[in-house]
PDB file of N, CA and C in Angstrom:
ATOM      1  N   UNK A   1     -17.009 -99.938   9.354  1.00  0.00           N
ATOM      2  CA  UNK A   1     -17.060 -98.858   8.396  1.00  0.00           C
ATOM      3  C   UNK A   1     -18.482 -98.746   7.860  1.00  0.00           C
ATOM      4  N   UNK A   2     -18.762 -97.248   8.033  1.00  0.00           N
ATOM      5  CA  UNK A   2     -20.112 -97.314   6.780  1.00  0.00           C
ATOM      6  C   UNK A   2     -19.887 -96.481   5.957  1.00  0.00           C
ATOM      7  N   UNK A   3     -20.870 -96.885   4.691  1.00  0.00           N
ATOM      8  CA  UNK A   3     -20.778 -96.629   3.432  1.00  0.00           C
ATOM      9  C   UNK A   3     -22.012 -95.432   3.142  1.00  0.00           C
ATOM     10  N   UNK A   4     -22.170 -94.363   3.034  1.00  0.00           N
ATOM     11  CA  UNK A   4     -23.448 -94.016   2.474  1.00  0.00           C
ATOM     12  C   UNK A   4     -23.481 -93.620   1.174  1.00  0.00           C
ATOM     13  N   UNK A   5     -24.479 -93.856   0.178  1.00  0.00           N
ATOM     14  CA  UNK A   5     -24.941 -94.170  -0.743  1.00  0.00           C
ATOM     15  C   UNK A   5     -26.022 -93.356  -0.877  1.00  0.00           C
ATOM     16  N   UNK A   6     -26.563 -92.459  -2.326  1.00  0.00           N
ATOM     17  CA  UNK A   6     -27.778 -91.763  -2.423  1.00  0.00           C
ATOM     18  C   UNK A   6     -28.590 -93.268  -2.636  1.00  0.00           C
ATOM     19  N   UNK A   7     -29.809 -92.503  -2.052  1.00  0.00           N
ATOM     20  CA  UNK A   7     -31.091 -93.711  -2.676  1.00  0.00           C
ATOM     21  C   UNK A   7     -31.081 -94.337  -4.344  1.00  0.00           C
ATOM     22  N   UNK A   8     -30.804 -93.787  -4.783  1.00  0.00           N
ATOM     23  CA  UNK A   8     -31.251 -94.415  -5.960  1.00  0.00           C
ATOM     24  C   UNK A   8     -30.153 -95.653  -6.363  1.00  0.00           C
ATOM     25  N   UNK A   9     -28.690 -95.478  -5.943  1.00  0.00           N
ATOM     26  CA  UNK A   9     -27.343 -96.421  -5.569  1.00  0.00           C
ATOM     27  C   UNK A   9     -28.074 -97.417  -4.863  1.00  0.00           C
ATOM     28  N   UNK A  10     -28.716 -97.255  -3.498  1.00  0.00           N
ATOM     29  CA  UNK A  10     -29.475 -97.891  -2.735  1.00  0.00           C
ATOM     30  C   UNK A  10     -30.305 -98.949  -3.496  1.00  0.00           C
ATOM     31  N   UNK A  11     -30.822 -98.783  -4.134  1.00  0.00           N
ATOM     32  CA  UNK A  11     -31.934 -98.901  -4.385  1.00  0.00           C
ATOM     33  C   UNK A  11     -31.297 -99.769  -5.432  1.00  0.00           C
ATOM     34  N   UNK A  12     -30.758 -99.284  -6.543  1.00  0.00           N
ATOM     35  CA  UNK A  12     -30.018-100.731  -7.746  1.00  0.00           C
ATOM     36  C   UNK A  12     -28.927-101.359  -7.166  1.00  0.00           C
ATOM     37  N   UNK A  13     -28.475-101.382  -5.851  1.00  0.00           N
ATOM     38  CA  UNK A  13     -27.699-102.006  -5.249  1.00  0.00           C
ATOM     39  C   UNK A  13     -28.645-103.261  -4.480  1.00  0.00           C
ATOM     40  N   UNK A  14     -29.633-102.966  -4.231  1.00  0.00           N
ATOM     41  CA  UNK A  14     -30.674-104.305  -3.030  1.00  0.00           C
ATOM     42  C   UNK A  14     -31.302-104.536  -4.829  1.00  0.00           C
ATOM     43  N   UNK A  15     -31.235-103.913  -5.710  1.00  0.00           N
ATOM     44  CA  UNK A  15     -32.449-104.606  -6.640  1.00  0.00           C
ATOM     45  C   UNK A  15     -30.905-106.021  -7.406  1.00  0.00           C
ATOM     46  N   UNK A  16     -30.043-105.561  -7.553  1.00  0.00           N
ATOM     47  CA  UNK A  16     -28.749-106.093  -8.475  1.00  0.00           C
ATOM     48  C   UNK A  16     -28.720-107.536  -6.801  1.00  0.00           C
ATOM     49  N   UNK A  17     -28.895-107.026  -5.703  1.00  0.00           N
ATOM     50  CA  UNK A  17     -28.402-108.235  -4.820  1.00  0.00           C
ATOM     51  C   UNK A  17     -29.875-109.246  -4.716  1.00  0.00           C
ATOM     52  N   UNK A  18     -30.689-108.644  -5.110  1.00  0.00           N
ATOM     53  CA  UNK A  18     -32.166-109.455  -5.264  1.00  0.00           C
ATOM     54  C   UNK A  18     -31.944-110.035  -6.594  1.00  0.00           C
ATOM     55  N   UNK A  19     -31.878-109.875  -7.434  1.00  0.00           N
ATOM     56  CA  UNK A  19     -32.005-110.657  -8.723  1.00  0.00           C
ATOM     57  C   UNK A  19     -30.499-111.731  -8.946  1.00  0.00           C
ATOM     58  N   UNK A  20     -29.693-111.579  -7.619  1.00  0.00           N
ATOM     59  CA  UNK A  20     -28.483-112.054  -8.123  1.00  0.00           C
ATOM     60  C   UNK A  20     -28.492-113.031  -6.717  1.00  0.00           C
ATOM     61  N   UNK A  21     -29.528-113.114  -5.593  1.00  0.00           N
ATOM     62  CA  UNK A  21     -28.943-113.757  -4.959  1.00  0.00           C
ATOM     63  C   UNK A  21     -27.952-113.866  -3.800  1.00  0.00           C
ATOM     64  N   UNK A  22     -27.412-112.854  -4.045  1.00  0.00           N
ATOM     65  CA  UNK A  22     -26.330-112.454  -3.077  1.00  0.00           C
ATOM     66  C   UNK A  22     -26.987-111.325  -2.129  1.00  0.00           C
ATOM     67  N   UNK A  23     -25.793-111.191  -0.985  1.00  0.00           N
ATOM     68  CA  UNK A  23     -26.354-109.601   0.189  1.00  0.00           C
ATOM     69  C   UNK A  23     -25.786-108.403  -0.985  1.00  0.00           C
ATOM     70  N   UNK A  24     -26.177-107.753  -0.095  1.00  0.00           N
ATOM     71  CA  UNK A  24     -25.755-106.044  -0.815  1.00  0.00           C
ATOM     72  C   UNK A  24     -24.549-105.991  -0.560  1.00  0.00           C
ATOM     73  N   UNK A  25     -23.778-106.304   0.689  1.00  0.00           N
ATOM     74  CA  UNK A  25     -22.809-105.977   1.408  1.00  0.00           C
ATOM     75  C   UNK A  25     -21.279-106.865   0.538  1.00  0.00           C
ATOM     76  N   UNK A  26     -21.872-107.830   0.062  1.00  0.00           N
ATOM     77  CA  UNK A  26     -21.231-108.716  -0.747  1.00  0.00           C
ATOM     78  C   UNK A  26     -20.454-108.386  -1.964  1.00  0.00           C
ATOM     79  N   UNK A  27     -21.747-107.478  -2.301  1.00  0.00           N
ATOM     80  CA  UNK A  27     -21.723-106.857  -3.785  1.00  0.00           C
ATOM     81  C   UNK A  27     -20.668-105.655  -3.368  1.00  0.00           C
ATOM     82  N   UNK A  28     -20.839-105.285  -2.404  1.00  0.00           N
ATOM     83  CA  UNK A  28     -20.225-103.471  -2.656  1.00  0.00           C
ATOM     84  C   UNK A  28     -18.612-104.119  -2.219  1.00  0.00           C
ATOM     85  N   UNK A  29     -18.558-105.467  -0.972  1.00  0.00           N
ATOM     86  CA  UNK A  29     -17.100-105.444  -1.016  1.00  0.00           C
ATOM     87  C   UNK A  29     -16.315-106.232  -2.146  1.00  0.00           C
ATOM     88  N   UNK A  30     -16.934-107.102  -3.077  1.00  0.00           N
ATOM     89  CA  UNK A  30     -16.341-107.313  -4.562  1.00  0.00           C
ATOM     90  C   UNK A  30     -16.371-105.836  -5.637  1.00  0.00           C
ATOM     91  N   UNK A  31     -17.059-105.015  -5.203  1.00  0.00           N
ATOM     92  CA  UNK A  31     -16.683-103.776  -6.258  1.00  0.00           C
ATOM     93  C   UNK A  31     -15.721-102.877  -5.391  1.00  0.00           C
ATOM     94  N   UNK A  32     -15.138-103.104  -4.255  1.00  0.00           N
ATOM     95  CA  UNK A  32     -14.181-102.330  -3.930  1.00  0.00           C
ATOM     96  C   UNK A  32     -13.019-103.001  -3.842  1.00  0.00           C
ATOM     97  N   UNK A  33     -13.192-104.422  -3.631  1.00  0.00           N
ATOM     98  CA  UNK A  33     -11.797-105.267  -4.032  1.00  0.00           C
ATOM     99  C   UNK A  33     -11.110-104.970  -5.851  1.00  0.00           C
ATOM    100  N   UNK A  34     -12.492-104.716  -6.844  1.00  0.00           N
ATOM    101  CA  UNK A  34     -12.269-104.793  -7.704  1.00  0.00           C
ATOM    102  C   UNK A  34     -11.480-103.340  -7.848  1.00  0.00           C
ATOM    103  N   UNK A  35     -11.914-102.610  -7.137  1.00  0.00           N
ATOM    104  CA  UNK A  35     -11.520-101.162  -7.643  1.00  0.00           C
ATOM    105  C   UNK A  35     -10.162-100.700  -6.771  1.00  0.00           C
ATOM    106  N   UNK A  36      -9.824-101.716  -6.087  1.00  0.00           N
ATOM    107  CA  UNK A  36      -8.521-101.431  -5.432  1.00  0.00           C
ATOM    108  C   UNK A  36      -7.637-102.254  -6.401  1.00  0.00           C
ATOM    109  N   UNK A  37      -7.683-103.548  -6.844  1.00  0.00           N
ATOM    110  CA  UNK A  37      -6.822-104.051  -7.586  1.00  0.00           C
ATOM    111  C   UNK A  37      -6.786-103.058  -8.858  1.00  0.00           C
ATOM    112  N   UNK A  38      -7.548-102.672  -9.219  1.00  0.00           N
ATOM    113  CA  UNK A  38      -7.322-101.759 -10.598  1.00  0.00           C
ATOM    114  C   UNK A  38      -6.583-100.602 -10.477  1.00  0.00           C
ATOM    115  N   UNK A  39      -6.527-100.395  -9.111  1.00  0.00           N
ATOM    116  CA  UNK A  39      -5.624 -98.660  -8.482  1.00  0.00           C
ATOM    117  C   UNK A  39      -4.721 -99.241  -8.664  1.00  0.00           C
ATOM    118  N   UNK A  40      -4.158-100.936  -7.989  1.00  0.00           N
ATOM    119  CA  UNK A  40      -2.853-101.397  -8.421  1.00  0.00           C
ATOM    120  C   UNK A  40      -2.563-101.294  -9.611  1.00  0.00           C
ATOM    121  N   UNK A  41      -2.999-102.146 -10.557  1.00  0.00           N
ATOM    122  CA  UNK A  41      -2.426-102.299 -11.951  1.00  0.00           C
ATOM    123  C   UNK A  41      -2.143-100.815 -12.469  1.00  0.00           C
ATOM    124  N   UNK A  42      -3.377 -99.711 -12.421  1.00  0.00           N
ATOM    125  CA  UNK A  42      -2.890 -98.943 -13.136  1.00  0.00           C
ATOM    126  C   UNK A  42      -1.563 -98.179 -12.637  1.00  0.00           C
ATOM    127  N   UNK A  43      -1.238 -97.950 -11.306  1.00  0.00           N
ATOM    128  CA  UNK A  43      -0.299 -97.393 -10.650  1.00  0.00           C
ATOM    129  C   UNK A  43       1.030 -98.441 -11.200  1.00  0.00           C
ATOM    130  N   UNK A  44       1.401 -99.492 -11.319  1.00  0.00           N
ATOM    131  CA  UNK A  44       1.909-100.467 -11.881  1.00  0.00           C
ATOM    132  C   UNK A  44       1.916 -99.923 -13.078  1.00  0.00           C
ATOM    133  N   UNK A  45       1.434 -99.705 -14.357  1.00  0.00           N
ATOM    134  CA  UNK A  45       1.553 -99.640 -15.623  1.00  0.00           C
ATOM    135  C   UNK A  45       1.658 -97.954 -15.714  1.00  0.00           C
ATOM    136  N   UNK A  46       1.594 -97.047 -14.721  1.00  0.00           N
ATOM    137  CA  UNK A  46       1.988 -96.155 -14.982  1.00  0.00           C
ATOM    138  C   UNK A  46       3.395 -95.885 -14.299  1.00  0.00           C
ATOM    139  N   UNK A  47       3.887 -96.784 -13.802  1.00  0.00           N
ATOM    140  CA  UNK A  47       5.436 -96.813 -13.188  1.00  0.00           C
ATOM    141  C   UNK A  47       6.101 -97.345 -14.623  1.00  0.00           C
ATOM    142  N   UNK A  48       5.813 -98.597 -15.434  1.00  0.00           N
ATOM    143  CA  UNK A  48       6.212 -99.375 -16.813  1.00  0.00           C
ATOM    144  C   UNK A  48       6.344 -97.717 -17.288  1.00  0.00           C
ATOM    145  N   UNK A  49       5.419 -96.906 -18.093  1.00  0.00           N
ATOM    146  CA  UNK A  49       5.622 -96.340 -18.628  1.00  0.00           C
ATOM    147  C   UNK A  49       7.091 -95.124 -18.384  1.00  0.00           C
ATOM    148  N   UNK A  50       7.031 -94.748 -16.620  1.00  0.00           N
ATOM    149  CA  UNK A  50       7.738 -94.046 -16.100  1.00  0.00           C
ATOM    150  C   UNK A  50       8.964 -94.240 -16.384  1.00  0.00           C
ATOM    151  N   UNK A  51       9.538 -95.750 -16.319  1.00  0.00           N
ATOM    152  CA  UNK A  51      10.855 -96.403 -16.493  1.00  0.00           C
ATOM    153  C   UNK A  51      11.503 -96.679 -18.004  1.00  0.00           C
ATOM    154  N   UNK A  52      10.045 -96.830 -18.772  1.00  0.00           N
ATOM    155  CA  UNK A  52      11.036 -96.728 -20.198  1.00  0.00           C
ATOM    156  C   UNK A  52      10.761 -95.486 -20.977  1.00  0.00           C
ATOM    157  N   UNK A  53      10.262 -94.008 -19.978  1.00  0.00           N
ATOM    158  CA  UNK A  53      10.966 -92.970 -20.740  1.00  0.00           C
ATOM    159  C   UNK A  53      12.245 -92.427 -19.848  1.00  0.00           C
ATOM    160  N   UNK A  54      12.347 -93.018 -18.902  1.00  0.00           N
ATOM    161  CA  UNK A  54      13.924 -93.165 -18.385  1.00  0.00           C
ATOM    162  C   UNK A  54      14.677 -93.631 -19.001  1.00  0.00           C
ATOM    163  N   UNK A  55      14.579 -94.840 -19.422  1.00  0.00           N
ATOM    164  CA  UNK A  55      14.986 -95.627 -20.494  1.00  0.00           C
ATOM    165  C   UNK A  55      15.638 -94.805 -21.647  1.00  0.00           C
ATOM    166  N   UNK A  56      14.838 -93.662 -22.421  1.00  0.00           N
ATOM    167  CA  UNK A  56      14.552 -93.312 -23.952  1.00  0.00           C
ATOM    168  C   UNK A  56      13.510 -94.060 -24.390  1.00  0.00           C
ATOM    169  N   UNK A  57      12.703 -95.239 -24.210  1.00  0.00           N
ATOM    170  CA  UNK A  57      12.242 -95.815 -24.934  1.00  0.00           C
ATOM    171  C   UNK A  57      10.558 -95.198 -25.122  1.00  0.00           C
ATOM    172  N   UNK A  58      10.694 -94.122 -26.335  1.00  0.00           N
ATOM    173  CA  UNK A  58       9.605 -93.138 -26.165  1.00  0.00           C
ATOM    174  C   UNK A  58       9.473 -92.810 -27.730  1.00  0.00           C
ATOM    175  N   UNK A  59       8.469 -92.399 -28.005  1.00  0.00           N
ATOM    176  CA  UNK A  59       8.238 -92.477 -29.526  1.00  0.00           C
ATOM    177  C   UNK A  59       7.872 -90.800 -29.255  1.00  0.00           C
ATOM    178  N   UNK A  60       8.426 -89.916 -30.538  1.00  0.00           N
ATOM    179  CA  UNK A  60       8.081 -88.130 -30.295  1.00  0.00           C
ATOM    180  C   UNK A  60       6.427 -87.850 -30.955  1.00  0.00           C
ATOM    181  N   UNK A  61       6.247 -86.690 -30.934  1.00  0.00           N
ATOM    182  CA  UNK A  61       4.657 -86.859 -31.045  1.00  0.00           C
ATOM    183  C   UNK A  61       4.515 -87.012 -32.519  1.00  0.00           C
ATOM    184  N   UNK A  62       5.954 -86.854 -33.602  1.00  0.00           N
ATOM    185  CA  UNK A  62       5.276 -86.341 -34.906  1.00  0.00           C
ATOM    186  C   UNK A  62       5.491 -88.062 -35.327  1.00  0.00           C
ATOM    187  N   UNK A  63       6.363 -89.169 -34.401  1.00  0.00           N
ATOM    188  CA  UNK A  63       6.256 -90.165 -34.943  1.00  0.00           C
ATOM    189  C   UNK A  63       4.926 -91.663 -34.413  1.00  0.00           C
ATOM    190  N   UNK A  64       4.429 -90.706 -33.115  1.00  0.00           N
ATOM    191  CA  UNK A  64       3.270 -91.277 -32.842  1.00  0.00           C
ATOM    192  C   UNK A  64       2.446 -90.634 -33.818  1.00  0.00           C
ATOM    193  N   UNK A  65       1.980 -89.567 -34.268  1.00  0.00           N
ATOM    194  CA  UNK A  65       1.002 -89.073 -35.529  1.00  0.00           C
ATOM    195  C   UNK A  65       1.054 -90.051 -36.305  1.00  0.00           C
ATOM    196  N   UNK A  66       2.089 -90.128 -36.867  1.00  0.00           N
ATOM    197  CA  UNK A  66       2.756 -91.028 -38.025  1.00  0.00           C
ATOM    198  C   UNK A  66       2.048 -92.522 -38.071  1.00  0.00           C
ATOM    199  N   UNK A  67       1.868 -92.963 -36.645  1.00  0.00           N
ATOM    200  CA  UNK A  67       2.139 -94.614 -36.625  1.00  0.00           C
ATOM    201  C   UNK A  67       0.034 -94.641 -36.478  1.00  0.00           C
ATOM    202  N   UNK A  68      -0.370 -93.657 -35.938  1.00  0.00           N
ATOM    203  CA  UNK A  68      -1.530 -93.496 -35.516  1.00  0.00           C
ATOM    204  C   UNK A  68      -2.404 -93.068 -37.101  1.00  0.00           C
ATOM    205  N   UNK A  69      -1.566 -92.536 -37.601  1.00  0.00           N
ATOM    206  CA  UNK A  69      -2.399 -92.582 -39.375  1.00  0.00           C
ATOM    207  C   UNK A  69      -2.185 -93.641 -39.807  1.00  0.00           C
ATOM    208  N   UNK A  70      -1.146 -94.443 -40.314  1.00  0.00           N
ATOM    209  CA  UNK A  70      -0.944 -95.902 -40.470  1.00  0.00           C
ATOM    210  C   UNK A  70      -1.866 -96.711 -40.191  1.00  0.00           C
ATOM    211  N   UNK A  71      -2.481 -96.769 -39.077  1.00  0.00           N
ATOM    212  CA  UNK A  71      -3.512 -97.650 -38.212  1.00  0.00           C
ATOM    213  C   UNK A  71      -4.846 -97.669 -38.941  1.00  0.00           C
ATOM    214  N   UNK A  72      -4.682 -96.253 -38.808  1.00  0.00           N
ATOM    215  CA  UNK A  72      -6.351 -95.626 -38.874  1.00  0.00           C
ATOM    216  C   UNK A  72      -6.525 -95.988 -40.926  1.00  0.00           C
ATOM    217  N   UNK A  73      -5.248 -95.654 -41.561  1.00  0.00           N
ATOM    218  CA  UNK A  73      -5.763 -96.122 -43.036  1.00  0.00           C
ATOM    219  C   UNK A  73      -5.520 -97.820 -43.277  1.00  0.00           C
ATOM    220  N   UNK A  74      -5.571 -98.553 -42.500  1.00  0.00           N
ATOM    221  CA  UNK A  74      -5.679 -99.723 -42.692  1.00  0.00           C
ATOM    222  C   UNK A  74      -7.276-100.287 -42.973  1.00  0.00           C
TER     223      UNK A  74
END
């Protein structure tokens, strides 16, 4: 697979793998491992949410207002 990248990506990508030691190639496949596990979780926590307004378990907007002023005058 290749990746292309504008220069300037390029460019703080070899400067971030120079000051760190590591290849470039290193770097970009820990930021896409990272950014695939995060597609999980959030797809995951947006199923949680899916199931407990199946549930009912849902607050209406005038009692989220409610709980969200509470907060904010603390």
């Amino acid at each position: 697979m290749e990746v292309h990248l504008p220069e300037s990506q390029e460019t703080q990508l070899n400067d971030l793998a120079a000051k760190t030691g590591r290849r470039a190639d290193e770097l970009v496949q820990e930021a896409v491992s990272r950014l695939l596990a995060h597609n999980d979780w959030f797809a995951k926590q947006v199923q949680v949410g899916i199931d407990q307004i199946a549930r009912g378990e849902f607050l209406e907007e005038e009692e989220m207002d409610a709980q969200v002023d509470r907060l904010l005058q603390s």
